[in-house]
Protein backbone atom coordinates (compact mmCIF):
# COMPACT_ATOMS: atom_id res chain seq x y z
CA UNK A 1 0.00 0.00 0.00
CA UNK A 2 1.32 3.16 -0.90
CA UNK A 3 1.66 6.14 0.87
CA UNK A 4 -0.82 9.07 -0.19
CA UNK A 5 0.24 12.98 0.57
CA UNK A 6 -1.96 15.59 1.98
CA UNK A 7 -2.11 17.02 -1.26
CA UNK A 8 -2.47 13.88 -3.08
CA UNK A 9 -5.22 12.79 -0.92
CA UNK A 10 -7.20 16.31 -1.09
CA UNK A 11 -7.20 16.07 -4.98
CA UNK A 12 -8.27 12.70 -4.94
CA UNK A 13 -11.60 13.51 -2.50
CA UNK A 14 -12.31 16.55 -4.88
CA UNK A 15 -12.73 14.40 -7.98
CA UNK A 16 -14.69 11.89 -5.69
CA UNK A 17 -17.18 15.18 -4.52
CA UNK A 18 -17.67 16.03 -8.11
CA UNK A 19 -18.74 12.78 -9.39
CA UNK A 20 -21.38 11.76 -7.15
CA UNK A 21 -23.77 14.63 -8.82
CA UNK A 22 -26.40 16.92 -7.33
CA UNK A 23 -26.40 15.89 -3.67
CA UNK A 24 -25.54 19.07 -1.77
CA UNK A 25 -27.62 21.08 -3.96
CA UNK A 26 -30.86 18.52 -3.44
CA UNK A 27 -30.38 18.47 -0.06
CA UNK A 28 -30.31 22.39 0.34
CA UNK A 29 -33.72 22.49 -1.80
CA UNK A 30 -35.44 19.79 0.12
CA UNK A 31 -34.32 21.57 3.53
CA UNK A 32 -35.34 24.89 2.19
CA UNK A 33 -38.60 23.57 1.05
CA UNK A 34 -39.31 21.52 4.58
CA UNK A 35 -38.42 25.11 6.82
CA UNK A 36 -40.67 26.96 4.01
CA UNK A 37 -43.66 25.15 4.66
CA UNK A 38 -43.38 24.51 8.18
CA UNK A 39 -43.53 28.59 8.28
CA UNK A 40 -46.42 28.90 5.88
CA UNK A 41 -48.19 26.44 8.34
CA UNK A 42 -47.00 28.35 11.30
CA UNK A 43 -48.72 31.61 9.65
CA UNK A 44 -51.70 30.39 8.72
CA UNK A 45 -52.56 28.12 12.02
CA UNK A 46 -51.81 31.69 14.09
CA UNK A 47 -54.55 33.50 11.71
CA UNK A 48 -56.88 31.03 12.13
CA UNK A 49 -56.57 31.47 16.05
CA UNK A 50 -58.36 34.80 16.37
């Protein structure tokens, strides 16, 4: 087994990150999207409390 360098090893987990596709970005949206409507529920169930 050889022996890998910092650099070496940080290269190698960037081309890793950029082939496994849209994961970080889905995640963001479906967190966004989660937050958004747990708000929009918040609002409307305090309007409908008067």
């Amino acid at each position: 087994m050889e022996h890998l360098s910092a650099a070496d090893a940080l290269t190698l987990a960037a081309h890793a990150a950029d082939k496994q596709g849209p994961g970080n970005l889905l995640r963001v949206v479906l967190i966004v999207m989660v937050v958004g409507c747990v708000l929009v529920g918040w609002l409307l169930l305090r309007g409908y409390r008067k």
